[in-house]
PDB file of N, CA and C in Angstrom:
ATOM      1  N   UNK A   1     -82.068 100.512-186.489  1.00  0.00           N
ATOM      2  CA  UNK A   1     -81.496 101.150-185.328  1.00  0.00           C
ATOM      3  C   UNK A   1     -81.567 102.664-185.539  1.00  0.00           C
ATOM      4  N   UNK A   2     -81.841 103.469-184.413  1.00  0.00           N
ATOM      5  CA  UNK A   2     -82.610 104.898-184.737  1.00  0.00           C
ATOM      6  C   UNK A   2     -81.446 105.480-183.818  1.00  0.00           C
ATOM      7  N   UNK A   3     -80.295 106.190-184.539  1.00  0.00           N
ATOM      8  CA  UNK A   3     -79.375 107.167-183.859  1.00  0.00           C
ATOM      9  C   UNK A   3     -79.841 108.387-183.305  1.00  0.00           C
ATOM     10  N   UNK A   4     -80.394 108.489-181.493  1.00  0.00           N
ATOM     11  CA  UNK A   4     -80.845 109.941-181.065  1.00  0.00           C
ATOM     12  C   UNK A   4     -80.356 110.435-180.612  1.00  0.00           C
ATOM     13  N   UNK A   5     -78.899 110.228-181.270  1.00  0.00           N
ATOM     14  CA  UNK A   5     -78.034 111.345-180.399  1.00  0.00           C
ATOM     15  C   UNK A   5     -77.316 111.063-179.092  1.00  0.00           C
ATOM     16  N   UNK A   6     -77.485 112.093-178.295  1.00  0.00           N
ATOM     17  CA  UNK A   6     -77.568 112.133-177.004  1.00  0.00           C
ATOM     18  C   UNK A   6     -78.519 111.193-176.290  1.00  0.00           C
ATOM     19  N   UNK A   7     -79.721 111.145-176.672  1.00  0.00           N
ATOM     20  CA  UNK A   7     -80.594 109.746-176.146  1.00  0.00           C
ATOM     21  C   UNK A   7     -80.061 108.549-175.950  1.00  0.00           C
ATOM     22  N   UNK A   8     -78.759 108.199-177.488  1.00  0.00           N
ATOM     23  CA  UNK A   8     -78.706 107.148-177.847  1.00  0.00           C
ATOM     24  C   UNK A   8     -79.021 106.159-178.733  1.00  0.00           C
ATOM     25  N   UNK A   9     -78.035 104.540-179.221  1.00  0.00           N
ATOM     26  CA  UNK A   9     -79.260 104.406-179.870  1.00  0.00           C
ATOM     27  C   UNK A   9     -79.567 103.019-180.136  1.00  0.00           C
ATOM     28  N   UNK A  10     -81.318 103.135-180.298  1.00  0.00           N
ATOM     29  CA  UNK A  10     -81.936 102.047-180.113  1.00  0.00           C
ATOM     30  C   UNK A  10     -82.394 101.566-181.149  1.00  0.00           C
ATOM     31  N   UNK A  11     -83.326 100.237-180.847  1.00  0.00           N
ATOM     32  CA  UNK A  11     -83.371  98.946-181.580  1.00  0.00           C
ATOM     33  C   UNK A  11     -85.437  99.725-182.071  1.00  0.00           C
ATOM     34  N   UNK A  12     -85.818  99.856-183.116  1.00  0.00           N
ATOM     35  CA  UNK A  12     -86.793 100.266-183.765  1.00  0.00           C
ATOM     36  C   UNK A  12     -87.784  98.844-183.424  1.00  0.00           C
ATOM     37  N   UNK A  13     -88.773  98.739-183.004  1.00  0.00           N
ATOM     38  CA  UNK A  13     -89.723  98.163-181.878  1.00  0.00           C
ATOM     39  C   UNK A  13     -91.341  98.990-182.797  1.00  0.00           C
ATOM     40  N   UNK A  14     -92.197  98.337-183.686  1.00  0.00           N
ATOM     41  CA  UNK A  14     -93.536  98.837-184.265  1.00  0.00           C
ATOM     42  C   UNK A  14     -94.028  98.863-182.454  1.00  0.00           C
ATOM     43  N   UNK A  15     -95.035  99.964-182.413  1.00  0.00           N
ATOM     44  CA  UNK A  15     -96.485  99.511-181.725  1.00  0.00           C
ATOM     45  C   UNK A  15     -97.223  98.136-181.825  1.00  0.00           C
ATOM     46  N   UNK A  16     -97.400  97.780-181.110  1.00  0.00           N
ATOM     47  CA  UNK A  16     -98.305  96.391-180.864  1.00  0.00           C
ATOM     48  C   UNK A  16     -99.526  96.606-180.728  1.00  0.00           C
ATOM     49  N   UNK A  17    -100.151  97.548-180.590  1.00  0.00           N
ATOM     50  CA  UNK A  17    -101.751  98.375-180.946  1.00  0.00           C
ATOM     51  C   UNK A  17    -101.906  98.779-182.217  1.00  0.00           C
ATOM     52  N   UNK A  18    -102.628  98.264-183.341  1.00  0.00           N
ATOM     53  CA  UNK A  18    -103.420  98.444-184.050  1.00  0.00           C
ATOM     54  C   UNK A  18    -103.682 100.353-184.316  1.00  0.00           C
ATOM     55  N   UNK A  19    -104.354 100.380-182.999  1.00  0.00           N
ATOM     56  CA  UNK A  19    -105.180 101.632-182.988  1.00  0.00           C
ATOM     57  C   UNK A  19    -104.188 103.092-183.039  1.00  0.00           C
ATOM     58  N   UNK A  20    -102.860 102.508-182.236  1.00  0.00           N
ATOM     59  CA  UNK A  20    -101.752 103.682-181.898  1.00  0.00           C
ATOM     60  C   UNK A  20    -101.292 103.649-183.380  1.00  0.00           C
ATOM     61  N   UNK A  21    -100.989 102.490-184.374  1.00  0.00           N
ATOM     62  CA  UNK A  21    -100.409 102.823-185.844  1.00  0.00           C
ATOM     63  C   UNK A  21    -101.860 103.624-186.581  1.00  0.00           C
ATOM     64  N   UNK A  22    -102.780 102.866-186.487  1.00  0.00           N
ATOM     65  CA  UNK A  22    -103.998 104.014-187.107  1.00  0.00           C
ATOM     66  C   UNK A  22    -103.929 105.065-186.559  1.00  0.00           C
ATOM     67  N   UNK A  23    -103.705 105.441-185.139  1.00  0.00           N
ATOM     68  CA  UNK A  23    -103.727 106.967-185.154  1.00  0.00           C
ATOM     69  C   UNK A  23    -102.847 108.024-185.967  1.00  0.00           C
ATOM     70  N   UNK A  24    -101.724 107.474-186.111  1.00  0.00           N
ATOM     71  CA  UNK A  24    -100.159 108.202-187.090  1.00  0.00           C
ATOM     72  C   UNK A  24    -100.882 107.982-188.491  1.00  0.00           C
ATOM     73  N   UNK A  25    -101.274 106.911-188.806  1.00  0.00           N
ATOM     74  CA  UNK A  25    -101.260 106.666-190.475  1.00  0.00           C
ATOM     75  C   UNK A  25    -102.718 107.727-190.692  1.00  0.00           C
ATOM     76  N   UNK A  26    -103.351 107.567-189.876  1.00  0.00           N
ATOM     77  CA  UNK A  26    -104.657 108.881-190.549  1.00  0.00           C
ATOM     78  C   UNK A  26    -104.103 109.875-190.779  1.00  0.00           C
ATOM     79  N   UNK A  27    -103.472 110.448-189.340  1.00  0.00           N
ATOM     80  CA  UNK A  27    -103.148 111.726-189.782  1.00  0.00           C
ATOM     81  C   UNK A  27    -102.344 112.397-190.785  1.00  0.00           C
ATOM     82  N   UNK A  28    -101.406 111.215-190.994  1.00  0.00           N
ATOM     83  CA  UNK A  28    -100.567 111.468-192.131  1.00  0.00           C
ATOM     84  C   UNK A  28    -101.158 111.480-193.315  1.00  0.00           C
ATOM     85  N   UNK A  29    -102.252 110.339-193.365  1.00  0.00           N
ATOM     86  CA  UNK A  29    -102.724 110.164-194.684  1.00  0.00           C
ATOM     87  C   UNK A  29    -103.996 111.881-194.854  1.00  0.00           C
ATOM     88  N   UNK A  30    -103.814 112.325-194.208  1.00  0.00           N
ATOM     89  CA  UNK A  30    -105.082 113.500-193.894  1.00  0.00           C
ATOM     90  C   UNK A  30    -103.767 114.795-194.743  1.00  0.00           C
ATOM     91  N   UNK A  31    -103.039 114.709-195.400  1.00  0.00           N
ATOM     92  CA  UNK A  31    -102.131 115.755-195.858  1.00  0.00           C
ATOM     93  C   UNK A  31    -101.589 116.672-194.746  1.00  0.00           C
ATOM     94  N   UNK A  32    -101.084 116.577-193.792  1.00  0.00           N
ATOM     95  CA  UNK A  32    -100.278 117.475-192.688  1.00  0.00           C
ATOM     96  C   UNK A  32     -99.732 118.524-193.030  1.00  0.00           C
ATOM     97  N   UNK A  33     -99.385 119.492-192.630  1.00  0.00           N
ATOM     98  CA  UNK A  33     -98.900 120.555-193.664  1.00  0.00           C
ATOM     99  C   UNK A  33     -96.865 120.308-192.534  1.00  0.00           C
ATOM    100  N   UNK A  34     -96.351 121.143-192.995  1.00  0.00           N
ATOM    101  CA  UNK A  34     -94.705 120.571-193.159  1.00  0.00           C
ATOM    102  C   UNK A  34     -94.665 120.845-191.680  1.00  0.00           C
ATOM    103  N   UNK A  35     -95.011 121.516-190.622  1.00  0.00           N
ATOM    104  CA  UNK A  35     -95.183 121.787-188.940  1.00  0.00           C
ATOM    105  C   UNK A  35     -95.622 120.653-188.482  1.00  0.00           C
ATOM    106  N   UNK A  36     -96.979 120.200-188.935  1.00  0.00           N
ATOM    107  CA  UNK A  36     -97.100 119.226-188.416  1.00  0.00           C
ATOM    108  C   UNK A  36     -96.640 117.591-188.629  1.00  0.00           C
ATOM    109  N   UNK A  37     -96.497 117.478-190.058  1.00  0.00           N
ATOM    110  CA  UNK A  37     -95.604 115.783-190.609  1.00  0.00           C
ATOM    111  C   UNK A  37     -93.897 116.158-189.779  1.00  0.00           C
ATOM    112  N   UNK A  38     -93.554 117.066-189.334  1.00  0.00           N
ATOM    113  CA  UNK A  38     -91.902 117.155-188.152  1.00  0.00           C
ATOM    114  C   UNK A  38     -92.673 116.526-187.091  1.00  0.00           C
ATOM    115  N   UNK A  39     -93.887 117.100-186.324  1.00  0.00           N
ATOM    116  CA  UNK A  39     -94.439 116.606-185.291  1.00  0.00           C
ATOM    117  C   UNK A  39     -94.174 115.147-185.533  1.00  0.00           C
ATOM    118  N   UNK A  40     -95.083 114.729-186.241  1.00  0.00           N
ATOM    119  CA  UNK A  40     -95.948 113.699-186.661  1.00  0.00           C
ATOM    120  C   UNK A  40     -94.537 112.838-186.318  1.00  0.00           C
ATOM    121  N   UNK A  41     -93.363 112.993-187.189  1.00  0.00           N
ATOM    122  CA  UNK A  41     -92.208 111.864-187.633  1.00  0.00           C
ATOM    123  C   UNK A  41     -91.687 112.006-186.409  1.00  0.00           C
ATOM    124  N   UNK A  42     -91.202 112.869-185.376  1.00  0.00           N
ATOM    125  CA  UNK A  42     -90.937 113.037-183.947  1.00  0.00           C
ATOM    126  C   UNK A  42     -91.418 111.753-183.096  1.00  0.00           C
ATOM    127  N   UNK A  43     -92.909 112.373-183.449  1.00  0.00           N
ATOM    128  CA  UNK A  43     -93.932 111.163-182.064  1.00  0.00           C
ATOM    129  C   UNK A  43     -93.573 109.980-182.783  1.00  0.00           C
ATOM    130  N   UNK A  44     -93.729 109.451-184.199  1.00  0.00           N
ATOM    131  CA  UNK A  44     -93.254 108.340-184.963  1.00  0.00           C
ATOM    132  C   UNK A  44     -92.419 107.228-184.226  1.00  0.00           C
ATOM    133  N   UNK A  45     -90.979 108.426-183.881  1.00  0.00           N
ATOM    134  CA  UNK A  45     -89.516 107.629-182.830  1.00  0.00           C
ATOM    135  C   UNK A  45     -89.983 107.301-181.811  1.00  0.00           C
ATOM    136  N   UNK A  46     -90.700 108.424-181.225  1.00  0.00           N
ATOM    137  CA  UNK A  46     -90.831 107.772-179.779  1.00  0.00           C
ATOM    138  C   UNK A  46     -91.935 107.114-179.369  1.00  0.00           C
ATOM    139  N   UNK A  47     -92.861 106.684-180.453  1.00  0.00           N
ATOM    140  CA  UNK A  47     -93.512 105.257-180.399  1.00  0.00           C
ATOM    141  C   UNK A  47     -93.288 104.077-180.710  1.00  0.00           C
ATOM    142  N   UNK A  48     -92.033 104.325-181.557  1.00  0.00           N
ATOM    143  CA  UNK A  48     -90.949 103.348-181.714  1.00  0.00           C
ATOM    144  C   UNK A  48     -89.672 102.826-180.932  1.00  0.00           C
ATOM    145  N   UNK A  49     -89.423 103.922-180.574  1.00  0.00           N
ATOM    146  CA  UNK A  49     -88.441 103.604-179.075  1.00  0.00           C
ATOM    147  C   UNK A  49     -89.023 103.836-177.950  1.00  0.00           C
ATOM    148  N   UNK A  50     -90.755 103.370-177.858  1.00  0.00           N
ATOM    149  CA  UNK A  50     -91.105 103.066-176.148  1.00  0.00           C
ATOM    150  C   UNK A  50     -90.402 102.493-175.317  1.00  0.00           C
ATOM    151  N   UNK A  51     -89.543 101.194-175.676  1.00  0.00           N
ATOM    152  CA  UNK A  51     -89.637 100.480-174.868  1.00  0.00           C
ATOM    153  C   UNK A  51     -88.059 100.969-174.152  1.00  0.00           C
ATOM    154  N   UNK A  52     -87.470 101.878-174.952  1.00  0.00           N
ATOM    155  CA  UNK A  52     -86.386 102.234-174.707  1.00  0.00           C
ATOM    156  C   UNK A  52     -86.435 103.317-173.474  1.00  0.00           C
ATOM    157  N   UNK A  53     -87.770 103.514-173.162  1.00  0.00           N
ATOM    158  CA  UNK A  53     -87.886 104.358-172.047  1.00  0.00           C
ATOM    159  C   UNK A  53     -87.379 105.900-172.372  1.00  0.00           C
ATOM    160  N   UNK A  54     -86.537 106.677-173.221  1.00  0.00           N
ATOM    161  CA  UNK A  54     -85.705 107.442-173.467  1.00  0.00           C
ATOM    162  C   UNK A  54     -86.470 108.566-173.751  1.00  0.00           C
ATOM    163  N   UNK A  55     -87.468 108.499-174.261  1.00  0.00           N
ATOM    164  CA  UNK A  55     -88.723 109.987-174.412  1.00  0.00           C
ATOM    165  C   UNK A  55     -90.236 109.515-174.043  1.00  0.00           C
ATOM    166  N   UNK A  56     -90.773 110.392-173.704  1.00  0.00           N
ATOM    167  CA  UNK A  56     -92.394 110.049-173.103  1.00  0.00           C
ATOM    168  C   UNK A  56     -93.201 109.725-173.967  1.00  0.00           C
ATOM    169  N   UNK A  57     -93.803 108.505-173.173  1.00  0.00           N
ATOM    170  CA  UNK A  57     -94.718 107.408-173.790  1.00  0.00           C
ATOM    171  C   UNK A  57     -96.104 108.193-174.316  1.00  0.00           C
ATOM    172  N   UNK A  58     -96.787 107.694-175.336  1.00  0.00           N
ATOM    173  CA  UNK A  58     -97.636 108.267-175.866  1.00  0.00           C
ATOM    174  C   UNK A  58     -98.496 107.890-175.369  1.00  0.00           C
ATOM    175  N   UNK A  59     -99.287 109.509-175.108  1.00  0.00           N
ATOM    176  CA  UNK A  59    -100.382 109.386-174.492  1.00  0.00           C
ATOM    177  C   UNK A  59    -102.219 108.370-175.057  1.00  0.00           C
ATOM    178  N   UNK A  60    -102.179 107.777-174.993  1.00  0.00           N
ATOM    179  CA  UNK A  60    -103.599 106.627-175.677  1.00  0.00           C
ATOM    180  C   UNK A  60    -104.673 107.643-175.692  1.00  0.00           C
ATOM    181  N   UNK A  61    -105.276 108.169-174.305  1.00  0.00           N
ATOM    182  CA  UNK A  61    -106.021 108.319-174.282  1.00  0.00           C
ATOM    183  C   UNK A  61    -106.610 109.850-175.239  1.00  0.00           C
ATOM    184  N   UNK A  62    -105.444 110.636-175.300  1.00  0.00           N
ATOM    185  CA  UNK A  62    -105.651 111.843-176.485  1.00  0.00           C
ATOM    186  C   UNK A  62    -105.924 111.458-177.568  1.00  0.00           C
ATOM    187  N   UNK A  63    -105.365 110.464-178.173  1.00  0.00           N
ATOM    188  CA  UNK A  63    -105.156 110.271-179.681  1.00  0.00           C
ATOM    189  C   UNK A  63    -104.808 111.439-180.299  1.00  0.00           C
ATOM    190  N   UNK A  64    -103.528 111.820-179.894  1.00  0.00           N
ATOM    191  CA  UNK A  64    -103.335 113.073-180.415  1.00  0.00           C
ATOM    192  C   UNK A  64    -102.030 112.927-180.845  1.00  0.00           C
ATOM    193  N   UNK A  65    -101.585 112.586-181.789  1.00  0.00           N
ATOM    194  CA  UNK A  65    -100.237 112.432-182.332  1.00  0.00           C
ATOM    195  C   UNK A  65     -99.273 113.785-182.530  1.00  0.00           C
ATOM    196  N   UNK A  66    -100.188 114.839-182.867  1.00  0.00           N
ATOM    197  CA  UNK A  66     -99.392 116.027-182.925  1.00  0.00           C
ATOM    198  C   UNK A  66     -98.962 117.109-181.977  1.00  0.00           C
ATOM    199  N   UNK A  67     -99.694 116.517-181.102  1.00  0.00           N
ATOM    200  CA  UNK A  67     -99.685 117.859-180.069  1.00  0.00           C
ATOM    201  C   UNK A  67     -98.331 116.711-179.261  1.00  0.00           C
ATOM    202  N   UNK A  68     -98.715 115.197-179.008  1.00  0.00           N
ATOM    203  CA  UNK A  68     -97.353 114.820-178.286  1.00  0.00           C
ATOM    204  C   UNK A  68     -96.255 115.180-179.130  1.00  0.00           C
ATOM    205  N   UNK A  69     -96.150 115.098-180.749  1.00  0.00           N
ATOM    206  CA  UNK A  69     -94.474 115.391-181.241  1.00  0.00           C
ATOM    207  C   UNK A  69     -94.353 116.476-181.110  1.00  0.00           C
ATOM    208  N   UNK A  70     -95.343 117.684-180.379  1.00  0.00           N
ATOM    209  CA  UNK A  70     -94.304 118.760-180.379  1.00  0.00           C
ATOM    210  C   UNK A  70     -93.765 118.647-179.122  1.00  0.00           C
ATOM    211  N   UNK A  71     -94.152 117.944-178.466  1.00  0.00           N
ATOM    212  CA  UNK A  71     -92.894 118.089-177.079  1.00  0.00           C
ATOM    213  C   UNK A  71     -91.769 116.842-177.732  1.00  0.00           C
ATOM    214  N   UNK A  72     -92.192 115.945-178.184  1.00  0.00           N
ATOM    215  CA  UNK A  72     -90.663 115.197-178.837  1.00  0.00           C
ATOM    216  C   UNK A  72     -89.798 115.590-179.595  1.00  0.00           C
ATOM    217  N   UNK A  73     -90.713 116.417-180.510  1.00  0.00           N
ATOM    218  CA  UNK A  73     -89.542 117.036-181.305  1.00  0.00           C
ATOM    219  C   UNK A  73     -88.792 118.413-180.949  1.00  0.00           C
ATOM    220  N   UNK A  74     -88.973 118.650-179.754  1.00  0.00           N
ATOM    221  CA  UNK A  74     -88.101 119.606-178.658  1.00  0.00           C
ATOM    222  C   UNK A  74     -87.366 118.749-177.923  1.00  0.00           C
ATOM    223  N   UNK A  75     -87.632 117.827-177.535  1.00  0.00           N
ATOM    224  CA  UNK A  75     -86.472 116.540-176.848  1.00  0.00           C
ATOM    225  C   UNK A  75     -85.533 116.243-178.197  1.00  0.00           C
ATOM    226  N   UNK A  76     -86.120 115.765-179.078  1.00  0.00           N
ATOM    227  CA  UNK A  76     -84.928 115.014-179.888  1.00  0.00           C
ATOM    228  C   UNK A  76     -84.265 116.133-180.697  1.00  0.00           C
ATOM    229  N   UNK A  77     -84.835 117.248-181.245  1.00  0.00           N
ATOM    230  CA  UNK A  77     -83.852 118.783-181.062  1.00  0.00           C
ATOM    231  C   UNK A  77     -82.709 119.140-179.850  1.00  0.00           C
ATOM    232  N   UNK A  78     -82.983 118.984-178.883  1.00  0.00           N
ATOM    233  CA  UNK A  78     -82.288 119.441-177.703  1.00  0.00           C
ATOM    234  C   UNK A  78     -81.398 118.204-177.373  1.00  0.00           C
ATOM    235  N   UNK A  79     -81.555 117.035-177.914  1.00  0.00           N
ATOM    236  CA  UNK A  79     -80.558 115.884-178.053  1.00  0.00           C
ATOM    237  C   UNK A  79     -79.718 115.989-178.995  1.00  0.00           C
ATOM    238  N   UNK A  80     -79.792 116.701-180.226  1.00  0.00           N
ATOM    239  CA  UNK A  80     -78.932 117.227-181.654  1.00  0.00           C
ATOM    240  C   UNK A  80     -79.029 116.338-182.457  1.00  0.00           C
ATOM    241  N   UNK A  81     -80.381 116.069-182.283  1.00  0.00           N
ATOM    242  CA  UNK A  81     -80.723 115.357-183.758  1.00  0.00           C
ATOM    243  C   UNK A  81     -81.335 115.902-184.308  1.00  0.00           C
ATOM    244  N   UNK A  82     -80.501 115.964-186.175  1.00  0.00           N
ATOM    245  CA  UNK A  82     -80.797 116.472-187.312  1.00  0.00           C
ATOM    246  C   UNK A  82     -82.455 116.601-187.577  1.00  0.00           C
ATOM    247  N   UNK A  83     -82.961 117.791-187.472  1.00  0.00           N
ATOM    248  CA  UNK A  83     -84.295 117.902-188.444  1.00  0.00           C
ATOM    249  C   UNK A  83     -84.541 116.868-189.230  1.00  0.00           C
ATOM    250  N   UNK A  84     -83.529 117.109-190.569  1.00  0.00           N
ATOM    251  CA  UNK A  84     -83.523 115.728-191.477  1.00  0.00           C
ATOM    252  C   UNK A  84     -83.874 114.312-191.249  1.00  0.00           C
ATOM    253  N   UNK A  85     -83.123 113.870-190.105  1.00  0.00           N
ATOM    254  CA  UNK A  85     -83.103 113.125-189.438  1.00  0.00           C
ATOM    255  C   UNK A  85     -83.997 112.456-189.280  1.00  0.00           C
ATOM    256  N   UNK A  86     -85.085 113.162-188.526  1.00  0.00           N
ATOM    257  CA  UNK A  86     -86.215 113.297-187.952  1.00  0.00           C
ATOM    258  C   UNK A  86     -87.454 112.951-188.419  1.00  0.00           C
ATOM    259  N   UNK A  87     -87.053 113.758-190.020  1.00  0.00           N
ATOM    260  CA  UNK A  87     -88.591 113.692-191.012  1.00  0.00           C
ATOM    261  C   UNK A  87     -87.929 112.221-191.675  1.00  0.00           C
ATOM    262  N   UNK A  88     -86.845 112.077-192.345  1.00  0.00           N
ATOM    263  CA  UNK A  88     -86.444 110.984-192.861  1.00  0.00           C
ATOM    264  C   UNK A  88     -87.281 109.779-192.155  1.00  0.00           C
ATOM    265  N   UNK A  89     -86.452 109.375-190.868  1.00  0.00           N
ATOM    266  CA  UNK A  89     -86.455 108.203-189.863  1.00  0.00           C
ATOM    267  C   UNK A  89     -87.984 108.230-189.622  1.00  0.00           C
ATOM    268  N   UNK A  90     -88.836 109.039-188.909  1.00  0.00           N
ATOM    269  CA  UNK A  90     -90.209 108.942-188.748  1.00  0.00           C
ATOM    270  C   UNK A  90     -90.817 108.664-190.253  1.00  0.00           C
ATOM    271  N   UNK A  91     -90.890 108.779-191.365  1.00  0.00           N
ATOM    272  CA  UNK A  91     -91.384 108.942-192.339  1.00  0.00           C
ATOM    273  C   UNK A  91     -91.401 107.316-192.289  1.00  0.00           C
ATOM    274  N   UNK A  92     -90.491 106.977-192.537  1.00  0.00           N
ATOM    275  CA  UNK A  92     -89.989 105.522-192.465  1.00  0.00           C
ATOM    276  C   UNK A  92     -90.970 105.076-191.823  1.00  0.00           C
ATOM    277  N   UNK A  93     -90.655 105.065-190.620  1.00  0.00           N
ATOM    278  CA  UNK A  93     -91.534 104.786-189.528  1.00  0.00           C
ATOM    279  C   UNK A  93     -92.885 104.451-189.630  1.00  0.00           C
ATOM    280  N   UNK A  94     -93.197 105.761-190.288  1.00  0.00           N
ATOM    281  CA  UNK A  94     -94.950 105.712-190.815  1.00  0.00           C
ATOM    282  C   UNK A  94     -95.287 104.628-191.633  1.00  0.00           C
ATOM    283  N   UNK A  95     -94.631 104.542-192.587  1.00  0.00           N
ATOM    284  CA  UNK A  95     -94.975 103.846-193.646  1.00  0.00           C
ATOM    285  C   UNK A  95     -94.960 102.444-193.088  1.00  0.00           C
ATOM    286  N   UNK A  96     -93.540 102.406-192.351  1.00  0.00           N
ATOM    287  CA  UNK A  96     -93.866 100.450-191.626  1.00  0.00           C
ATOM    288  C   UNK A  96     -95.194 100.163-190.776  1.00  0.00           C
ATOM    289  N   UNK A  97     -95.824 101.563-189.909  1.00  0.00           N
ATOM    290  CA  UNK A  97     -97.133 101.608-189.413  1.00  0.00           C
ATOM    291  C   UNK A  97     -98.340 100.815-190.090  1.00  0.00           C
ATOM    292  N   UNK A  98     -97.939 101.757-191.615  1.00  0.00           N
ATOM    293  CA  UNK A  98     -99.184 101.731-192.199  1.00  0.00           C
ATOM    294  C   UNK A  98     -99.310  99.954-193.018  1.00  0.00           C
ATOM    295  N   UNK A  99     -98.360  99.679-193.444  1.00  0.00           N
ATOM    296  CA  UNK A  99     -97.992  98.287-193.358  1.00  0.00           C
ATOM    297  C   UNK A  99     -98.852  97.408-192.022  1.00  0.00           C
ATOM    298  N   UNK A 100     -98.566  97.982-190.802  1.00  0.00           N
ATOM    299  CA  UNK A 100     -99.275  96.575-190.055  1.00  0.00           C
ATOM    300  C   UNK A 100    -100.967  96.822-189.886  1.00  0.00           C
ATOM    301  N   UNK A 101    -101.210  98.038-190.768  1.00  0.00           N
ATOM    302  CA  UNK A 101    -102.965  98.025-190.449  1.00  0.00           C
ATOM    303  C   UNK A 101    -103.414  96.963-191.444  1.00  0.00           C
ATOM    304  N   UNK A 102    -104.146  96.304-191.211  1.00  0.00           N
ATOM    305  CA  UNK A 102    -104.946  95.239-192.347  1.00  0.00           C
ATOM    306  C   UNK A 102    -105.796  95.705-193.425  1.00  0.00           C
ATOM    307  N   UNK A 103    -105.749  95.740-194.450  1.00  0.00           N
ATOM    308  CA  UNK A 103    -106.452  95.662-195.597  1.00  0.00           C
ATOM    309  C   UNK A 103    -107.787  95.542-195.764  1.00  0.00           C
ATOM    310  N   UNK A 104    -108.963  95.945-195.795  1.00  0.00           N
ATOM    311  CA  UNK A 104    -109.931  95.569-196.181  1.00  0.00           C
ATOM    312  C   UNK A 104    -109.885  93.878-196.372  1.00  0.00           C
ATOM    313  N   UNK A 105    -109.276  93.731-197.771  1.00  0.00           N
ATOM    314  CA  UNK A 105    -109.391  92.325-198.500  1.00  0.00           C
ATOM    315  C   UNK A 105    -108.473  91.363-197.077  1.00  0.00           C
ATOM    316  N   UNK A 106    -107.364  91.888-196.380  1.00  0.00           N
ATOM    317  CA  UNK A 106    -106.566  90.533-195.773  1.00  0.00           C
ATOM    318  C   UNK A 106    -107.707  90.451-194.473  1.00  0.00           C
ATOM    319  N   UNK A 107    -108.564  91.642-194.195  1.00  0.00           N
ATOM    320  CA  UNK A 107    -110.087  91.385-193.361  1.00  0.00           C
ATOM    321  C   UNK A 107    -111.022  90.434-193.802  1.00  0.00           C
ATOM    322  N   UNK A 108    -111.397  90.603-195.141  1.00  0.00           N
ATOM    323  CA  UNK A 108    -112.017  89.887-195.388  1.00  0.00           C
ATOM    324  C   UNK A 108    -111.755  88.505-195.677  1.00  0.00           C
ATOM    325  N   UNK A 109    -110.435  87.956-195.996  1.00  0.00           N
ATOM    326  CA  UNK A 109    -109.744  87.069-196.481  1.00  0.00           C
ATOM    327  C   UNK A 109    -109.314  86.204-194.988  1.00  0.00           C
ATOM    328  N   UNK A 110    -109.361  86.821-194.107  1.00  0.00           N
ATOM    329  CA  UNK A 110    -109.003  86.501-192.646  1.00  0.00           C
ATOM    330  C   UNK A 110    -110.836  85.195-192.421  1.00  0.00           C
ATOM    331  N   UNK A 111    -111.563  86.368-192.493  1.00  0.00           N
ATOM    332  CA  UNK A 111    -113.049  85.651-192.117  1.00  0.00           C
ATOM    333  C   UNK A 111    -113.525  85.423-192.737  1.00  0.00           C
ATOM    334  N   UNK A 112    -113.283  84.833-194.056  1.00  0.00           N
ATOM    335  CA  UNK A 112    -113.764  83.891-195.119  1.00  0.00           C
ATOM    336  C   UNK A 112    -112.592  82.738-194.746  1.00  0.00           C
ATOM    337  N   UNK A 113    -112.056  82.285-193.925  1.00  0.00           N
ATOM    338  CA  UNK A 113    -110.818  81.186-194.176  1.00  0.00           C
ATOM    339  C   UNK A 113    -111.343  80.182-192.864  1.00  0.00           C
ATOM    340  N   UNK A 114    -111.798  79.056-193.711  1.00  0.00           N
ATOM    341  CA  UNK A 114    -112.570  77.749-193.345  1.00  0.00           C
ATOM    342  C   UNK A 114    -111.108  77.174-192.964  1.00  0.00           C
ATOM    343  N   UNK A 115    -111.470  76.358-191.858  1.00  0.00           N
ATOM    344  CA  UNK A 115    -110.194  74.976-191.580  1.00  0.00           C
ATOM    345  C   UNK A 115    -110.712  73.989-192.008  1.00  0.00           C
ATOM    346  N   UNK A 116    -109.647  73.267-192.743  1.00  0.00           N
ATOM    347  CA  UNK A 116    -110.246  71.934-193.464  1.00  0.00           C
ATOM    348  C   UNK A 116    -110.505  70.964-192.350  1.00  0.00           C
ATOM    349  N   UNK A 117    -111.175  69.933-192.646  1.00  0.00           N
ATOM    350  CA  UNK A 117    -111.867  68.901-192.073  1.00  0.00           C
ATOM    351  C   UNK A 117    -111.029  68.513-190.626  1.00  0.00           C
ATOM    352  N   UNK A 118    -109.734  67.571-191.402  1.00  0.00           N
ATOM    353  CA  UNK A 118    -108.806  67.151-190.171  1.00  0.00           C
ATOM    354  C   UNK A 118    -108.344  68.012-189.562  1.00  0.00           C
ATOM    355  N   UNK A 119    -108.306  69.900-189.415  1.00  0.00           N
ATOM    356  CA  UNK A 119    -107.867  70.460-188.666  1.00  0.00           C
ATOM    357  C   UNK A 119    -109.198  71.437-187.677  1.00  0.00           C
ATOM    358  N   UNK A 120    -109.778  70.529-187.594  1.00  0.00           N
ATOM    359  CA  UNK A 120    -110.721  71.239-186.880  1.00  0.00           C
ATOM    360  C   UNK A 120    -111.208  70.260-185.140  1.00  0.00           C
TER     361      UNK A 120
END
C-alpha cells in the first residue's frame, strides 16, 4: 500500500505489459544519475497506481519514463510526499518490475517444455 498523501492511499497493482516494466528496468539499469532515478521512482508510483486513476497514465507511445516522472514527481511533491518517500517506494517498485521480465533461461526453459503424452 503506497501512502500519497493528499492523493491517498492505494493498493500497489505491477504493469501487466511486459514492455512498460522493460521500459523502467533499462533505464534504471542504464546508471541514471540522482535527477533522473527521483524521476524514474515518481513515474514507478504512478504506473503502479494506474488503476487508481490519481496521477496521469503513462504515456506508451513515448517510452519515455523520465520526462513523464518529472511531471509526477511535481504532483506527488505538491501532494507532500516525502522525497524519501519517493526514491524509497519507486525503487521498490523497480525492482518488483524487474522481477516480472523473464530471464533468458525461464525463455528458454518456457520453449523447450514438451507436454507429456496424456496431456496433449
Amino acid at each position: 500500500m503506497l501512502d500519497l498523501q493528499k492523493l491517498g492511499k492505494h493498493e500497489i497493482i505491477l504493469p501487466r505489459s511486459m514492455a512498460t516494466c522493460l521500459d523502467f528496468v533499462a533505464i534504471w539499469g542504464s546508471d541514471p544519475n540522482r535527477a533522473q532515478l527521483g524521476r524514474l521512482c515518481a513515474a514507478a508510483i504512478a504506473v503502479c497506481t494506474d488503476h487508481a486513476k490519481c496521477l496521469p497514465a503513462y504515456p506508451i507511445m513515448s517510452g519515455d519514463p523520465i520526462a513523464f516522472g518529472h511531471k509526477i514527481l511535481d504532483r506527488l511533491l505538491d501532494a507532500g510526499v516525502a522525497p524519501a518517500y519517493i526514491y524509497e517506494q519507486g525503487s521498490n517498485l523497480l525492482i518488483e518490475m524487474m522481477k516480472e521480465i523473464p530471464t533468458e533461461k525461464r525463455v528458454e526453459e518456457k520453449a523447450n517444455f514438451i507436454l507429456p503424452p496424456e496431456e496433449l
